[in-house]
Protein backbone atom coordinates (compact mmCIF):
# COMPACT_ATOMS: atom_id res chain seq x y z
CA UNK A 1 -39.07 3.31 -15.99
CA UNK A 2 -39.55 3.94 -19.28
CA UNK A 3 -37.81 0.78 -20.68
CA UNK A 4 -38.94 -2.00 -18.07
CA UNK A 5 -42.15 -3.64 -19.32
CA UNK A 6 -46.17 -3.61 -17.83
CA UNK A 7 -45.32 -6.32 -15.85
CA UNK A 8 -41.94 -4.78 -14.31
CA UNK A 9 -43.40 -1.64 -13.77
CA UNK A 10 -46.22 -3.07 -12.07
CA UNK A 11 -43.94 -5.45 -9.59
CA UNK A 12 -41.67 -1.95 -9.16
CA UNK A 13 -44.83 -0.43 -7.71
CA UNK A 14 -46.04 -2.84 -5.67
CA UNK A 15 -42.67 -3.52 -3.94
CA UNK A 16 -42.67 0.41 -3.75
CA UNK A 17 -46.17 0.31 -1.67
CA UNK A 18 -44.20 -2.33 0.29
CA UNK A 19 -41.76 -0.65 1.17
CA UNK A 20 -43.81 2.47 2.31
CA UNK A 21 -45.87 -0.09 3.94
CA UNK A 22 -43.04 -1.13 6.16
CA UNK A 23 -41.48 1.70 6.87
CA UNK A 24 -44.71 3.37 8.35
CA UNK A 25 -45.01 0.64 10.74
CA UNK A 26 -41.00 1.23 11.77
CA UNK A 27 -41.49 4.80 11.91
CA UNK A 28 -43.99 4.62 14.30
CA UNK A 29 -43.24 1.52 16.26
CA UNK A 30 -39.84 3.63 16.74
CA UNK A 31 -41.15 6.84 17.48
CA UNK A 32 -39.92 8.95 14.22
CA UNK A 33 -36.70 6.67 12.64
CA UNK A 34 -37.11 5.03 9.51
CA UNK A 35 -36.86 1.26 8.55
CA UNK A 36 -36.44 2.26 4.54
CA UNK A 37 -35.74 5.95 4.10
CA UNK A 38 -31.88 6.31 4.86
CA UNK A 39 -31.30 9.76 3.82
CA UNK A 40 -33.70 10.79 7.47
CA UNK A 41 -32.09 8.34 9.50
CA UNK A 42 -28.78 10.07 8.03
CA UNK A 43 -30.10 13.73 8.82
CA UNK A 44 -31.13 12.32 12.34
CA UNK A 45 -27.55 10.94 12.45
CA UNK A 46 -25.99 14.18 12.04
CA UNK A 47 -28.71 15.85 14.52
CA UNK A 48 -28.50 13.21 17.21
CA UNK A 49 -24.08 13.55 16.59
CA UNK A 50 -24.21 17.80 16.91
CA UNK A 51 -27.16 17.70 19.88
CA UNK A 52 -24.73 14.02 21.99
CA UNK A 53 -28.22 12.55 21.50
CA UNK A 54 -28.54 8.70 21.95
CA UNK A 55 -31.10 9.53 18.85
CA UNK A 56 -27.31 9.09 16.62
CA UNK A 57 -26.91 5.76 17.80
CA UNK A 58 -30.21 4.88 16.97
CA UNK A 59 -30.31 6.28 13.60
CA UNK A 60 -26.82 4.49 13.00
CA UNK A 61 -27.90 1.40 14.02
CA UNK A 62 -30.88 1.15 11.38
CA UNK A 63 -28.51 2.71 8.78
CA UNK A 64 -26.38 0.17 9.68
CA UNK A 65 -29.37 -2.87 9.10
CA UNK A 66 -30.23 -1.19 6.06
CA UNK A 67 -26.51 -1.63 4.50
CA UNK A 68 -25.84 -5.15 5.73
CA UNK A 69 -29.13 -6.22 4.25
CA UNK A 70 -28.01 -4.44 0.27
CA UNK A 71 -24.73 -6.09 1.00
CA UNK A 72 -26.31 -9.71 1.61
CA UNK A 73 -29.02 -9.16 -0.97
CA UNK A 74 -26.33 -8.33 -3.06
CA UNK A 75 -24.31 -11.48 -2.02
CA UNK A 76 -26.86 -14.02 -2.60
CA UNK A 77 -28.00 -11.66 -5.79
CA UNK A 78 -24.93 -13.32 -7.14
CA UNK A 79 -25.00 -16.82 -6.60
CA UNK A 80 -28.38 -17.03 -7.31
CA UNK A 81 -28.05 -15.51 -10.88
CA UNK A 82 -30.98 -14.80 -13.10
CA UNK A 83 -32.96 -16.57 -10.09
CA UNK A 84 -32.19 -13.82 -7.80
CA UNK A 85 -35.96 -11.98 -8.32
CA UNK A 86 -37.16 -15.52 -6.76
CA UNK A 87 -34.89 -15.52 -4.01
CA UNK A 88 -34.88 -11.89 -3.13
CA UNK A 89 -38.90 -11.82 -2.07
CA UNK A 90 -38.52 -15.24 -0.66
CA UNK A 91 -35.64 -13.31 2.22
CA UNK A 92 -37.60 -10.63 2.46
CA UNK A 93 -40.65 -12.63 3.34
CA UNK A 94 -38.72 -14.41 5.41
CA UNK A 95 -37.28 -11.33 7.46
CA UNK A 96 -40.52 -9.13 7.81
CA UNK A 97 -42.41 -12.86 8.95
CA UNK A 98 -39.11 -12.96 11.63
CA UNK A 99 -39.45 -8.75 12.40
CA UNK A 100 -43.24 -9.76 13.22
CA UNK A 101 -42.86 -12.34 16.02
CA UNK A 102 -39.94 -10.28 17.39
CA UNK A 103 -42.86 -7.38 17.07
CA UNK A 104 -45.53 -10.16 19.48
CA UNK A 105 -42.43 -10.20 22.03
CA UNK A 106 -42.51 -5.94 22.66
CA UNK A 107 -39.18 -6.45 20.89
CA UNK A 108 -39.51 -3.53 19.34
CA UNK A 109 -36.09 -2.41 18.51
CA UNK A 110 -34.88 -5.82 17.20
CA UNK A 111 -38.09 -6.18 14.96
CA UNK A 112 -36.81 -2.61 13.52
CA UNK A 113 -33.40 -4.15 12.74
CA UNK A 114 -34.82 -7.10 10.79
CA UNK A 115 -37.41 -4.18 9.36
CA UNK A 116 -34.21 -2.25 7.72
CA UNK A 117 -32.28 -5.23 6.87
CA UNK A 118 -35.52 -6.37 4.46
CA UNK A 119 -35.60 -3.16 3.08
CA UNK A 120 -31.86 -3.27 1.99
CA UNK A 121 -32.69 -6.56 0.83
CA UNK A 122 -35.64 -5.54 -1.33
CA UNK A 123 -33.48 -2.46 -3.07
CA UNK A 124 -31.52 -5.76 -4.82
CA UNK A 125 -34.91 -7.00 -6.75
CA UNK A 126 -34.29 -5.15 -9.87
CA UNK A 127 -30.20 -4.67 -9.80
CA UNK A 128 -28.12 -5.81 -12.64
CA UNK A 129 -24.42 -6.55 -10.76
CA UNK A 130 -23.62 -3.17 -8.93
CA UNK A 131 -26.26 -1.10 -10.98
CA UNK A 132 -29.25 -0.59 -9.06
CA UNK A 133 -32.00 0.40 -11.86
CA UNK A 134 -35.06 1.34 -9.89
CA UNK A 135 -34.67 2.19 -6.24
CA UNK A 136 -37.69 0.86 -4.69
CA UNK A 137 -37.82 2.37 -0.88
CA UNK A 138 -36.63 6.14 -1.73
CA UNK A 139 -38.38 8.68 -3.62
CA UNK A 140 -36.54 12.02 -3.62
CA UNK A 141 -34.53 11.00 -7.05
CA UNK A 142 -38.15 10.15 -8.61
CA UNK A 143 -39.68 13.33 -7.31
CA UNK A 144 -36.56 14.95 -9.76
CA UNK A 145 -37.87 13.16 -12.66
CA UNK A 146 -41.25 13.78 -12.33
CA UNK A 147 -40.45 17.05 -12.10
CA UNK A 148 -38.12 17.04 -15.37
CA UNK A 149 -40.25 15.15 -17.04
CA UNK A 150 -43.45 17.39 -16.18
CA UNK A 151 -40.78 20.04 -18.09
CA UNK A 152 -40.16 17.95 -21.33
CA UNK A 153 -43.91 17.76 -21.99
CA UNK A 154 -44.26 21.63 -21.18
CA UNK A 155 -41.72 21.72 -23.95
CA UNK A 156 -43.92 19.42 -26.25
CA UNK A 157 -41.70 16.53 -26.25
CA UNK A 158 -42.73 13.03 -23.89
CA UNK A 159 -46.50 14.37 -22.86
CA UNK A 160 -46.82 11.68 -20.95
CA UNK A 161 -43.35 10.38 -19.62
CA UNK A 162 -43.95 11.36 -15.82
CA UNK A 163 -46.86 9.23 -15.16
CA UNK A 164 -45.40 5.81 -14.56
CA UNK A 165 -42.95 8.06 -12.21
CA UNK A 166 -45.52 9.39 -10.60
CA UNK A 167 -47.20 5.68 -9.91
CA UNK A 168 -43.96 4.58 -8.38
CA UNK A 169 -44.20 7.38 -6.03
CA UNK A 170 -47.47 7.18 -5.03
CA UNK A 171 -47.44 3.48 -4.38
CA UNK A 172 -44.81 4.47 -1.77
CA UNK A 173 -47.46 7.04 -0.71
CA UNK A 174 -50.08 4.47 -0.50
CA UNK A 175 -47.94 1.95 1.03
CA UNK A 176 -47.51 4.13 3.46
CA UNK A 177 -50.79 5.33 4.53
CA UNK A 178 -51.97 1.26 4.45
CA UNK A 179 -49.17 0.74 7.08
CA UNK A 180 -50.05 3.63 9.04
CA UNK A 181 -53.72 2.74 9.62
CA UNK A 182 -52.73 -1.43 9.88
CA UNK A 183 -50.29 -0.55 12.81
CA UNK A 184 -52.41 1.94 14.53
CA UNK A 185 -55.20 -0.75 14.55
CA UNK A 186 -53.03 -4.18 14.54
CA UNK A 187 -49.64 -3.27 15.94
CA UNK A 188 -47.00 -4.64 14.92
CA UNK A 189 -48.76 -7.65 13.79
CA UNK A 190 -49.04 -5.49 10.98
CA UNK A 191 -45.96 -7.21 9.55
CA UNK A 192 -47.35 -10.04 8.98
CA UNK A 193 -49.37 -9.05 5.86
CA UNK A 194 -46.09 -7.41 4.41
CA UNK A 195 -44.69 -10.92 4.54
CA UNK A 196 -47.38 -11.96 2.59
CA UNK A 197 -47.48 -9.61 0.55
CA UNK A 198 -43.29 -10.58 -0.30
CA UNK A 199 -44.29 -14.43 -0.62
CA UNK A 200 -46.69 -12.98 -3.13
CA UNK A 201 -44.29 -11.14 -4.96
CA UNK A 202 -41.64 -14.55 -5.07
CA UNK A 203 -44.53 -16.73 -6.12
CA UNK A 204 -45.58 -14.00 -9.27
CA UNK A 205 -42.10 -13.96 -10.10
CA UNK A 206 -40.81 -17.44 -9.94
CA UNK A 207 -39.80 -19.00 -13.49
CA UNK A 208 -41.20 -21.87 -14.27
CA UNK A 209 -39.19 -25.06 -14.30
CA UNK A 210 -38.84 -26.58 -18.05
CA UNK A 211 -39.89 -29.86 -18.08
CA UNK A 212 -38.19 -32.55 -20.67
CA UNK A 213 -39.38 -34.38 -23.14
CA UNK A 214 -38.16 -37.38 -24.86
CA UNK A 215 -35.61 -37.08 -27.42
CA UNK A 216 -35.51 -33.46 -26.60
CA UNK A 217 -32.36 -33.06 -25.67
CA UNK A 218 -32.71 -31.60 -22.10
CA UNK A 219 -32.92 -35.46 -20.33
């Protein structure tokens, strides 16, 4: 975190309070599996395998979303270029807006699908070809360097190098709580407010289109 900018960091935690956002909703709209947090859909994958619970095909299935949506974030990543931080929000909008009328037809489980795939998508917002430099929807590997960095201070070096680790985190934290409460009093029309929340994010982020001027050179 420490070498992205204000204005990075700041997009990196709001897409983090996204993410926990979302997930809350799928984790209750599918009765304890995750639409972000692979490693417990992976532990409820080995569970639901060792107990012959049809929980293992469920947990496979979202792990499954969640891949196909890194691999066509990734895909697109490509072609779009140094556009791709326009184009990834503008999918994911697109998919949670898609999750939310599947959510108005009590199609639950297909609204959790499109759930995961947007969270594979948004993972691809701050990659750099295969490098992934912030993961945005899972925490455990921040919790580490909070926790290492709460050591370097203790040991007088960076005194305050944990803090913008600790703001990712919580944004997932408070992401999560918001989606708790919003699907608990909206349903899953919850969603729609995380799509607007991702057309936000492509509209903050688009680039602005240079315009030319005469004898310029760019006509």
């Amino acid at each position: 975190m420490k070498s992205f900018d204000r204005h990075d960091r700041l997009l990196a935690i709001g897409l983090s309070a996204l993410a926990g956002y979302v997930d809350a909703i799928g984790f209750l709209a599918t009765g304890g599996f995750f639409v972000s947090f692979m490693s417990g859909n992976s532990t409820r994958l080995g569970v639901g395998i060792a107990e012959m619970s049809a929980n293992a095909a469920v947990a496979a299935m979202l792990i499954g979303s969640f891949l196909t949506g890194v691999v066509a974030g990734s895909l697109i990543g490509r072609v779009a270029g140094n556009r791709h931080r326009e184009i990834v929000p503008l999918l994911l909008a697109g998919l949670l807006a898609a999750a939310a009328l599947l959510g108005q037809f009590q199609l639950l489980w297909a609204s959790a699908v499109l759930m995961a795939v947007a969270m594979g998508v948004e993972n691809i917002f701050f990659a750099e070809g295969t490098e992934v430099r912030i993961g945005l929807t899972y925490m455990t590997g921040r919790l580490v360097k909070i926790g290492q960095m709460i050591a370097a201070a203790l040991a007088g070096e960076d005194r305050w190098g944990w803090v913008p680790h600790l703001l990712l985190w919580s944004g997932l934290l408070a992401g999560g709580a918001a989606g708790a409460v919003a699907f608990i009093l909206f349903g899953s029309d919850a969603l729609w407010a995380a799509a607007a929340a991702a057309l936000g994010i492509a509209v903050v982020t688009r680039r602005p289109v240079a315009v030319a001027e005469p004898g310029s050179g760019l006509d």
